[in-house]
PDB file of N, CA and C in Angstrom:
ATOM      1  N   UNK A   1      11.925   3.789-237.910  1.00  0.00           N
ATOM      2  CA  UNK A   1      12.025   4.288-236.557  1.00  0.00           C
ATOM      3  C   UNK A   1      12.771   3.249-235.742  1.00  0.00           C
ATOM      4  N   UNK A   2      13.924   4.020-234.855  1.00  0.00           N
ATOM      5  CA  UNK A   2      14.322   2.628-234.283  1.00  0.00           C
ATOM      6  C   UNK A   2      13.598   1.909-233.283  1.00  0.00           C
ATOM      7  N   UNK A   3      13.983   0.921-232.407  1.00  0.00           N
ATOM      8  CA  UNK A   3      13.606   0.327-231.834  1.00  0.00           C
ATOM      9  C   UNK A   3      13.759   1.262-229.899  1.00  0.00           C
ATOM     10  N   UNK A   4      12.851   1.423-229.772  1.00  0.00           N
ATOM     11  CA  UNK A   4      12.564   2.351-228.096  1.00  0.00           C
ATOM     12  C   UNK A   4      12.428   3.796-228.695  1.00  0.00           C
ATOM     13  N   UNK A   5      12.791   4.183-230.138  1.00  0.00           N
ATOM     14  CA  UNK A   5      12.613   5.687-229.892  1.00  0.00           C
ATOM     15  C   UNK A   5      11.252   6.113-230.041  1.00  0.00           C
ATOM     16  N   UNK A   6      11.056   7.450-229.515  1.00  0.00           N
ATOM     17  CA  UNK A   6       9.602   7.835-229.586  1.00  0.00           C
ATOM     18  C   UNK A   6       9.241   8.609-230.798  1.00  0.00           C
ATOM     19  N   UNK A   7       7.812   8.849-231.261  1.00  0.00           N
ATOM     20  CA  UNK A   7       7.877   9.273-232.279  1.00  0.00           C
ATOM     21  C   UNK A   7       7.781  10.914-232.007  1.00  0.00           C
ATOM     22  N   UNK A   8       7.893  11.609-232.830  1.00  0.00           N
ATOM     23  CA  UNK A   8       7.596  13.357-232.633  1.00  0.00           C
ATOM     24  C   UNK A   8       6.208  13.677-232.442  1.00  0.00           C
ATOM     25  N   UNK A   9       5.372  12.987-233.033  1.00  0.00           N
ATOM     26  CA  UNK A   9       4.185  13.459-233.495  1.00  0.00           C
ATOM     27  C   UNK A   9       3.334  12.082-233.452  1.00  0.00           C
ATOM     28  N   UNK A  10       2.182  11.924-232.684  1.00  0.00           N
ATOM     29  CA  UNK A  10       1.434  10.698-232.337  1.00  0.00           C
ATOM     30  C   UNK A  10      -0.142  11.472-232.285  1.00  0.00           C
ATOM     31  N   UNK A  11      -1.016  10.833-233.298  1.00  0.00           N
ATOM     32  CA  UNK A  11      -2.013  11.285-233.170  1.00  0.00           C
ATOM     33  C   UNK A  11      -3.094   9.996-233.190  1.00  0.00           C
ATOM     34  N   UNK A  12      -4.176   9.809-232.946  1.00  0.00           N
ATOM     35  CA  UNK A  12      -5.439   8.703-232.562  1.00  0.00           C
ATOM     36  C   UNK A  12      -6.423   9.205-232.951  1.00  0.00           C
ATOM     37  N   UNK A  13      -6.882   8.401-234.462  1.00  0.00           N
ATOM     38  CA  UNK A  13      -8.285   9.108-234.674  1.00  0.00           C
ATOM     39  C   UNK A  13      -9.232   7.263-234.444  1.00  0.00           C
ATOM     40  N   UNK A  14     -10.758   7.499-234.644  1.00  0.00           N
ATOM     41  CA  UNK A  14     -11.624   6.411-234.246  1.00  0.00           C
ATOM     42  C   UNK A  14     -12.212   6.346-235.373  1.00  0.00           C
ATOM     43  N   UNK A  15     -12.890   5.679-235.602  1.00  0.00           N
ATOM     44  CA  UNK A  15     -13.678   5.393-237.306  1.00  0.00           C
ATOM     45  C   UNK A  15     -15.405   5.712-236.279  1.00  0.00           C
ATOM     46  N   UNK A  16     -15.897   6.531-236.793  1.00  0.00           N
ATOM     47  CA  UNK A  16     -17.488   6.422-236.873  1.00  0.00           C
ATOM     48  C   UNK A  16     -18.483   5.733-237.588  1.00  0.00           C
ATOM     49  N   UNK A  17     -19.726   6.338-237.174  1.00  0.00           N
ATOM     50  CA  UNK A  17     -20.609   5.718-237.897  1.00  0.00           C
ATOM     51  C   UNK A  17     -20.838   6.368-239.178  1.00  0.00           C
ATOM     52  N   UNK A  18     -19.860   7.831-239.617  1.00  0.00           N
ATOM     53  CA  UNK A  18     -20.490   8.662-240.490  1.00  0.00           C
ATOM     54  C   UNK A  18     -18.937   8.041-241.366  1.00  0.00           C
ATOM     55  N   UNK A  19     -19.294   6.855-242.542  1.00  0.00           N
ATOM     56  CA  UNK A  19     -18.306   6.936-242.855  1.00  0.00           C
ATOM     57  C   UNK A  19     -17.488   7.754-244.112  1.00  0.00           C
ATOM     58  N   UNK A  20     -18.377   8.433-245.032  1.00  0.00           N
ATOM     59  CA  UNK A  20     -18.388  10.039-245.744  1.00  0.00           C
ATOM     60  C   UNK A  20     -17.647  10.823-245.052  1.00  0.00           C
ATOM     61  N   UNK A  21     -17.745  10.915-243.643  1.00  0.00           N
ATOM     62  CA  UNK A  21     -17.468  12.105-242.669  1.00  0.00           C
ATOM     63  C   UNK A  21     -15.670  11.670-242.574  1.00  0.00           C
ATOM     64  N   UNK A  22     -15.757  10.402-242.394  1.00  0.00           N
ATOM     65  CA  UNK A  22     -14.100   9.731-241.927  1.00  0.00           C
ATOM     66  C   UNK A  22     -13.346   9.962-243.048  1.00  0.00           C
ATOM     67  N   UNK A  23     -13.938   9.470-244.187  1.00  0.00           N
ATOM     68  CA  UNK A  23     -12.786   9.580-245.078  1.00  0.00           C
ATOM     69  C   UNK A  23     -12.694  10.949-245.797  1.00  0.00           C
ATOM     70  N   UNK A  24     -13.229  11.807-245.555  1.00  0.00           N
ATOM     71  CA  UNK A  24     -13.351  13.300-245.712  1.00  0.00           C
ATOM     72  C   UNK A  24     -12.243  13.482-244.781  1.00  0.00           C
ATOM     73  N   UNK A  25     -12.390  13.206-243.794  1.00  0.00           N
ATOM     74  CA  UNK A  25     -11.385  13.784-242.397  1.00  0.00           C
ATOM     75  C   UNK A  25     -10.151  13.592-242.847  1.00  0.00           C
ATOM     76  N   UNK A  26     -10.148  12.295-243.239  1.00  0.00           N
ATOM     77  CA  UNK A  26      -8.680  11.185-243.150  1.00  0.00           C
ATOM     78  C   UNK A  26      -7.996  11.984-244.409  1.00  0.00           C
ATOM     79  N   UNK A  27      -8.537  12.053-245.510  1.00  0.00           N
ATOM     80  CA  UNK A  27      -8.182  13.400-246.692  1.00  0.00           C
ATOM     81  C   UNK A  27      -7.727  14.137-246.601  1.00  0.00           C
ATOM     82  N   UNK A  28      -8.348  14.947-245.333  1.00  0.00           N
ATOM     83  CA  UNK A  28      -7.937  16.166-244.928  1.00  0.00           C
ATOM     84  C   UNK A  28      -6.806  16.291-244.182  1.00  0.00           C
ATOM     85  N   UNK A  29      -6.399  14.841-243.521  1.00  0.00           N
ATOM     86  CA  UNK A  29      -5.072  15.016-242.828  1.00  0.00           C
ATOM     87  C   UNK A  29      -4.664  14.169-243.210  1.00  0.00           C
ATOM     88  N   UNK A  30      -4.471  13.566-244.613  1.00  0.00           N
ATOM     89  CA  UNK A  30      -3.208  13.561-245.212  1.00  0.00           C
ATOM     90  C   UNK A  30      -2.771  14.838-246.523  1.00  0.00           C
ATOM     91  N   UNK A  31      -3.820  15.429-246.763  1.00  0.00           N
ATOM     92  CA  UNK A  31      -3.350  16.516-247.270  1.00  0.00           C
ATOM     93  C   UNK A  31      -2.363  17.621-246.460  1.00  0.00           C
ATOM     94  N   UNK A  32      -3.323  17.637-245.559  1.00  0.00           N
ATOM     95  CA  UNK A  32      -2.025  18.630-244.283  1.00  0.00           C
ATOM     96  C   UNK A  32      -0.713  17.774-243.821  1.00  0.00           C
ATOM     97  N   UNK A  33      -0.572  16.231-243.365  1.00  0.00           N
ATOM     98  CA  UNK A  33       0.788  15.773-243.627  1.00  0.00           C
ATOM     99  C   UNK A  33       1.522  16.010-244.711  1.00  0.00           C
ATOM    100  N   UNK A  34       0.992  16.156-246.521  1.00  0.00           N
ATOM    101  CA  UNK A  34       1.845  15.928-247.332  1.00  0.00           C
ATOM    102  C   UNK A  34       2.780  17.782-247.707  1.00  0.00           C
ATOM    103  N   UNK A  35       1.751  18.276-246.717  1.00  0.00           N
ATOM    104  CA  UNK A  35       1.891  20.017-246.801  1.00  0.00           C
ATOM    105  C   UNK A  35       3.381  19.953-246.018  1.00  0.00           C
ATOM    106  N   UNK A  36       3.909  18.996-244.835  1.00  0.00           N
ATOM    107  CA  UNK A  36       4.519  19.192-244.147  1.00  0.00           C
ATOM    108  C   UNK A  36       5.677  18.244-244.351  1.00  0.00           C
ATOM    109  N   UNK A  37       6.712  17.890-245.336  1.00  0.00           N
ATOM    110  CA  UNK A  37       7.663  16.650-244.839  1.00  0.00           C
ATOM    111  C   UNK A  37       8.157  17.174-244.719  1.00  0.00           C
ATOM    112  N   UNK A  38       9.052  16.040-244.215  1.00  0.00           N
ATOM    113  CA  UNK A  38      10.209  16.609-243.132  1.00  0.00           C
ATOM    114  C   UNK A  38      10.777  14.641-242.779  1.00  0.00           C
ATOM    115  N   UNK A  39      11.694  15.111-241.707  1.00  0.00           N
ATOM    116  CA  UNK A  39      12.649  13.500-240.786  1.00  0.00           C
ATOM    117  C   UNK A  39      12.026  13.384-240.003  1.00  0.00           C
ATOM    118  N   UNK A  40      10.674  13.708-239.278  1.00  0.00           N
ATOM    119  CA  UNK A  40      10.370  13.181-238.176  1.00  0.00           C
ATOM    120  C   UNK A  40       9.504  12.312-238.296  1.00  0.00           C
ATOM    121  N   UNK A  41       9.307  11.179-237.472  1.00  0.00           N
ATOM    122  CA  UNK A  41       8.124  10.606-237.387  1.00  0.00           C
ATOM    123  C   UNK A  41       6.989  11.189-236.934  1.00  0.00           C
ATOM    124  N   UNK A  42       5.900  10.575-237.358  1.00  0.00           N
ATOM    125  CA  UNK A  42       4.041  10.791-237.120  1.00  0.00           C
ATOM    126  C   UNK A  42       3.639   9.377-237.021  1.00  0.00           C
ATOM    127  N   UNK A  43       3.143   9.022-235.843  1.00  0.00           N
ATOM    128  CA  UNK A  43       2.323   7.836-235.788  1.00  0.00           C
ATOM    129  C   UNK A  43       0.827   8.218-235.975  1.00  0.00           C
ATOM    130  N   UNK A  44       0.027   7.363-236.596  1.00  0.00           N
ATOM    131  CA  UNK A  44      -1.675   7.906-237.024  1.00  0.00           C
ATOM    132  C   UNK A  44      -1.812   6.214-236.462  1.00  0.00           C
ATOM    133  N   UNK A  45      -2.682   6.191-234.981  1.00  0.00           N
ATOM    134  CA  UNK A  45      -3.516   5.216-234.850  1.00  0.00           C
ATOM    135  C   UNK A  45      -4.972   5.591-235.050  1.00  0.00           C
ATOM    136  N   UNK A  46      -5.193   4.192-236.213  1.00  0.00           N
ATOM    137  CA  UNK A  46      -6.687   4.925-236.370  1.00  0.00           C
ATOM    138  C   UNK A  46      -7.432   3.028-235.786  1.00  0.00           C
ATOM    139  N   UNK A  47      -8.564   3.110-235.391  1.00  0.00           N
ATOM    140  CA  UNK A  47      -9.222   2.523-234.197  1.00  0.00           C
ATOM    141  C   UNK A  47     -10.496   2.859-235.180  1.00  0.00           C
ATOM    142  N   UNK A  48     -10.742   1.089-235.493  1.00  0.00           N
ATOM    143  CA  UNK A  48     -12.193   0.904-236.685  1.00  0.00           C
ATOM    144  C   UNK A  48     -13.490   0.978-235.200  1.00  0.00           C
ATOM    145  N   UNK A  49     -14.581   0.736-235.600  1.00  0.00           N
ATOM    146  CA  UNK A  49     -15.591   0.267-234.336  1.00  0.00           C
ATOM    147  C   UNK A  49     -15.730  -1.365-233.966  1.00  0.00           C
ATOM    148  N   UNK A  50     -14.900  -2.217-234.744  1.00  0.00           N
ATOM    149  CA  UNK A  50     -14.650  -2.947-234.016  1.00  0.00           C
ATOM    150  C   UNK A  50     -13.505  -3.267-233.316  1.00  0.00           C
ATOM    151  N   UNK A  51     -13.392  -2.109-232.612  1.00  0.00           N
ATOM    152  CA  UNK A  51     -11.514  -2.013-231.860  1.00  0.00           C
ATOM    153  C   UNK A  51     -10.498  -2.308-232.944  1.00  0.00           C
ATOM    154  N   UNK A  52     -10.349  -2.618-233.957  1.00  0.00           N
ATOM    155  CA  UNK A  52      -8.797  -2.916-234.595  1.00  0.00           C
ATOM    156  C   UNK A  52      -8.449  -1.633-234.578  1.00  0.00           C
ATOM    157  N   UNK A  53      -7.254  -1.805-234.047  1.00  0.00           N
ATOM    158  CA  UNK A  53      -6.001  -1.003-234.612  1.00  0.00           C
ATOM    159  C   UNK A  53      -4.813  -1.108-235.597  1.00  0.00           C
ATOM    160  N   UNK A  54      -5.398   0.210-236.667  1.00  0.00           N
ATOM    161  CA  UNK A  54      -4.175   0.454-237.708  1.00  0.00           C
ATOM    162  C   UNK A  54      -3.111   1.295-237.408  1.00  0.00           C
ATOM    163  N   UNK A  55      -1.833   1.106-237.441  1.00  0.00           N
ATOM    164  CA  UNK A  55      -0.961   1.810-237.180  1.00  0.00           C
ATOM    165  C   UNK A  55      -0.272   2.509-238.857  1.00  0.00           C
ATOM    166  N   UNK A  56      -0.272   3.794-238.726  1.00  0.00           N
ATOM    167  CA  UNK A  56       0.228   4.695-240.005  1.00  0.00           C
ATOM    168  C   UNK A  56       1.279   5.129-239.463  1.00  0.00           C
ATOM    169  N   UNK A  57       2.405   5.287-240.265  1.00  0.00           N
ATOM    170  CA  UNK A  57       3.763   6.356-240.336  1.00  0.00           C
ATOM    171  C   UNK A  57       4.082   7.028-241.155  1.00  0.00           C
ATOM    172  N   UNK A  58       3.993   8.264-241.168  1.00  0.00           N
ATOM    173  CA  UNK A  58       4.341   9.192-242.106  1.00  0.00           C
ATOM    174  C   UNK A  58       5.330  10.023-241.583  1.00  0.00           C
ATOM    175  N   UNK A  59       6.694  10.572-242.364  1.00  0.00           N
ATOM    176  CA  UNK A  59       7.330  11.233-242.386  1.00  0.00           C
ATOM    177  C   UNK A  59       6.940  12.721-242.349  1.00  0.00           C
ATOM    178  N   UNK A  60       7.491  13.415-241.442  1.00  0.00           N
ATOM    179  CA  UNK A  60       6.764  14.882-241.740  1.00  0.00           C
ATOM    180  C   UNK A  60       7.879  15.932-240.680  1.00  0.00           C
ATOM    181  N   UNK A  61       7.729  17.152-240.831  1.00  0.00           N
ATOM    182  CA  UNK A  61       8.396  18.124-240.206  1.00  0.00           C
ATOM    183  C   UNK A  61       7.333  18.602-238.785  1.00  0.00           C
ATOM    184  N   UNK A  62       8.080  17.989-238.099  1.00  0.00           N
ATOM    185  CA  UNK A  62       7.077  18.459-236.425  1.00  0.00           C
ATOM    186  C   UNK A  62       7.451  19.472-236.031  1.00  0.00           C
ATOM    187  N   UNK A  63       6.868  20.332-236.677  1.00  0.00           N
ATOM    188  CA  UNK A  63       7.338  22.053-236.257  1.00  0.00           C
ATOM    189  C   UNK A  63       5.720  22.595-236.006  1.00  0.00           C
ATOM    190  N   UNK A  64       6.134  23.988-234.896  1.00  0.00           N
ATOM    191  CA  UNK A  64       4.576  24.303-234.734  1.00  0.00           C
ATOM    192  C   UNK A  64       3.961  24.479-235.227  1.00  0.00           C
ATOM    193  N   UNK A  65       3.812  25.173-236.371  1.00  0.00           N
ATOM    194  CA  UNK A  65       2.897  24.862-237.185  1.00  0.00           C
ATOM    195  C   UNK A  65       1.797  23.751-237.559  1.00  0.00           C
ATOM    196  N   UNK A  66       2.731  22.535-238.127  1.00  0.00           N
ATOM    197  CA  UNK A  66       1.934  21.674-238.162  1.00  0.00           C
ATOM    198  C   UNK A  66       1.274  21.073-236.717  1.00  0.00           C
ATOM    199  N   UNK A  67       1.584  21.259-235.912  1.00  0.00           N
ATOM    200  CA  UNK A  67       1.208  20.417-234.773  1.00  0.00           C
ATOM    201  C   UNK A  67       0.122  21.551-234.349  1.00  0.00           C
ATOM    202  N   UNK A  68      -0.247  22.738-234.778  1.00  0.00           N
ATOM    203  CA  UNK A  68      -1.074  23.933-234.752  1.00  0.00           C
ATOM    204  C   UNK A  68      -2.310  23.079-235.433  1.00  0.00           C
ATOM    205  N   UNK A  69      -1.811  22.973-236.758  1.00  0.00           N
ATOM    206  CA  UNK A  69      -2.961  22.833-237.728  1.00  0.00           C
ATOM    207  C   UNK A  69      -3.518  21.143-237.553  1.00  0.00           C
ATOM    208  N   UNK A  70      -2.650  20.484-237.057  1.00  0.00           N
ATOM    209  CA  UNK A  70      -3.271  19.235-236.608  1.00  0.00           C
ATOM    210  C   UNK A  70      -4.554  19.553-235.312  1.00  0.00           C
ATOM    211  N   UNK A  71      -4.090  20.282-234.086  1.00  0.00           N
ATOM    212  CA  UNK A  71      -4.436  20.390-233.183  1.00  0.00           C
ATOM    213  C   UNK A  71      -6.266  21.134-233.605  1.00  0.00           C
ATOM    214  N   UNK A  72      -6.167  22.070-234.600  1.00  0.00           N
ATOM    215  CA  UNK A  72      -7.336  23.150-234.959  1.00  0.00           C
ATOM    216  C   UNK A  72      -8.085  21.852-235.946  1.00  0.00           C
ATOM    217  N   UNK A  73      -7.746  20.921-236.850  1.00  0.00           N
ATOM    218  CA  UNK A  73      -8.447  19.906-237.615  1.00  0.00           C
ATOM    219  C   UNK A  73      -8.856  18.713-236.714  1.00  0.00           C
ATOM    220  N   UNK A  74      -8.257  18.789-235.457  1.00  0.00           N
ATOM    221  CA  UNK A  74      -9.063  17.872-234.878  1.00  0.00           C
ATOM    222  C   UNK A  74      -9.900  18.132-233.717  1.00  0.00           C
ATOM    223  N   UNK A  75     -10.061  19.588-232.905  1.00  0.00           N
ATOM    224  CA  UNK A  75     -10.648  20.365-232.457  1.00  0.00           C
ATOM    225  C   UNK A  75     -12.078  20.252-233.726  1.00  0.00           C
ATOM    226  N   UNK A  76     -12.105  20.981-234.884  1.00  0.00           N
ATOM    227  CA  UNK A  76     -13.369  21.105-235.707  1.00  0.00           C
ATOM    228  C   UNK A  76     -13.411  19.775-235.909  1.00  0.00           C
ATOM    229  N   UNK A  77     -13.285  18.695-235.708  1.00  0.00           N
ATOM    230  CA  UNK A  77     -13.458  16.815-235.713  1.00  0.00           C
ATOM    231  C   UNK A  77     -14.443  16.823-234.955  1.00  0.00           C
ATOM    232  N   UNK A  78     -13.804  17.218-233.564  1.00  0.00           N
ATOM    233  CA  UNK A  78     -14.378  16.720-232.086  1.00  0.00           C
ATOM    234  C   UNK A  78     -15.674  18.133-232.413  1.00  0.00           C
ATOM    235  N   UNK A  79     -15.737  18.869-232.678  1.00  0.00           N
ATOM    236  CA  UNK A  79     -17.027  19.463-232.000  1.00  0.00           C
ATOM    237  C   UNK A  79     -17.918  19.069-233.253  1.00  0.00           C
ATOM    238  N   UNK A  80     -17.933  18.923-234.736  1.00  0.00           N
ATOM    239  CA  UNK A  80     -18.660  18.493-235.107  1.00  0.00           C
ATOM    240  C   UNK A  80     -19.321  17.128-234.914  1.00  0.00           C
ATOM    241  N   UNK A  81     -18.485  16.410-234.209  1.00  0.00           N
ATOM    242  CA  UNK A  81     -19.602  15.066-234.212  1.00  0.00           C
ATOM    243  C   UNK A  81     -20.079  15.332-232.972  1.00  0.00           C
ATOM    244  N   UNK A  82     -19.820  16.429-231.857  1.00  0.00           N
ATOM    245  CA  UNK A  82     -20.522  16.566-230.962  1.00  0.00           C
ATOM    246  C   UNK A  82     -21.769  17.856-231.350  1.00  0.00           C
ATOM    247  N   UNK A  83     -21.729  18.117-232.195  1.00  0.00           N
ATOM    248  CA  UNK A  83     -22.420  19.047-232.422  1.00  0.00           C
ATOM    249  C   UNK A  83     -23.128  18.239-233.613  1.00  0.00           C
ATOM    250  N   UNK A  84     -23.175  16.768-233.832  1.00  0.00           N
ATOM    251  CA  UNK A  84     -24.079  15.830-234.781  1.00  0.00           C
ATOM    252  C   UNK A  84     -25.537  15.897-234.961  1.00  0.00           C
ATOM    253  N   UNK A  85     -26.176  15.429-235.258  1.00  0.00           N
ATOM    254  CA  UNK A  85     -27.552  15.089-235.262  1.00  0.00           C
ATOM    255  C   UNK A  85     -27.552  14.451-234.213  1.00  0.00           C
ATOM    256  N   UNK A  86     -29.118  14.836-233.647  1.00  0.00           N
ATOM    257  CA  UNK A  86     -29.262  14.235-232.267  1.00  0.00           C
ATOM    258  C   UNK A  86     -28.841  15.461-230.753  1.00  0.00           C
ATOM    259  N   UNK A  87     -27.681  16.118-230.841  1.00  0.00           N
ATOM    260  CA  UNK A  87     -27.202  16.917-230.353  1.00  0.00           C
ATOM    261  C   UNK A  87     -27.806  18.139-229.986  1.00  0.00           C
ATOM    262  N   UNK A  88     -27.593  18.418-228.818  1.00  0.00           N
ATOM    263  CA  UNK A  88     -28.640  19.748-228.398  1.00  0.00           C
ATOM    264  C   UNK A  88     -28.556  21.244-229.081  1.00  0.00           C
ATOM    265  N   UNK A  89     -26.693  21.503-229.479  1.00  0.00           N
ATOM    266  CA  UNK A  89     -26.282  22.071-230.566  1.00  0.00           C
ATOM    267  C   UNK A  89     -26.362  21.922-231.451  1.00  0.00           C
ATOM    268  N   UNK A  90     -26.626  21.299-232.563  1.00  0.00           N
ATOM    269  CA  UNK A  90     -26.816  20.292-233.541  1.00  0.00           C
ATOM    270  C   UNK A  90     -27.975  21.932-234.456  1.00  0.00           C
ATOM    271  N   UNK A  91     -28.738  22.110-233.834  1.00  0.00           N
ATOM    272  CA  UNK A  91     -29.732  23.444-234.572  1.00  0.00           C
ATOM    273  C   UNK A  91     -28.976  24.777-234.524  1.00  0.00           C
ATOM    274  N   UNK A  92     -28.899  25.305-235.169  1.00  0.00           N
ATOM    275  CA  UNK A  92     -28.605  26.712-235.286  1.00  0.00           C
ATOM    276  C   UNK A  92     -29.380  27.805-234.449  1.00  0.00           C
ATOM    277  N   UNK A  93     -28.378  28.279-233.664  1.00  0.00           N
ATOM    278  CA  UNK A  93     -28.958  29.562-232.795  1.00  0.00           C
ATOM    279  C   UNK A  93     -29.208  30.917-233.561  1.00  0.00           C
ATOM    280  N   UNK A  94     -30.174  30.931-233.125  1.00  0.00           N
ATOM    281  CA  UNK A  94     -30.780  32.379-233.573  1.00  0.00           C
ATOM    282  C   UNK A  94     -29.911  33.798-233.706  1.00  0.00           C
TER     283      UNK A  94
END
């Protein structure tokens, strides 16, 4: 990537406490990157719990699609750990 350009595709995931759950995730979106190459850049900052930041680049095709299926895998991310143990959702409604 050169130097000032931006990337196509910039995504930020965080490391939890569920770490089964992370590298399940992290699996799951590099399986859906490898579904997609292409010339564009993808930056993946991923952010351990003690603040470090890793910076990833992967090559991939930033077409809607993928930026669909990124958007829907990290939507079901975010509500399952809000919907964790502990969580008022967390039980199954009747």
């Amino acid at each position: 990537m050169a130097l000032g350009a931006r990337p196509a595709v910039r995504l930020t995931v965080r490391e939890s406490d569920d770490v089964q759950g992370d590298v399940a995730f992290l699996d799951t979106v590099v399986d859906l990157l490898w579904a997609y190459p292409g010339r564009d850049t993808l930056v993946m900052n991923v952010t351990t719990l003690a603040g470090e930041c890793h910076v990833l680049l992967w090559k991939v095709e930033a077409c809607p699609a993928l930026r669909l299926a990124l958007a829907t895998l990290l939507r079901a991310q975010a509500m399952g750990r809000a919907n964790g143990p502990g969580h008022p959702r967390a039980t199954p409604r009747p």
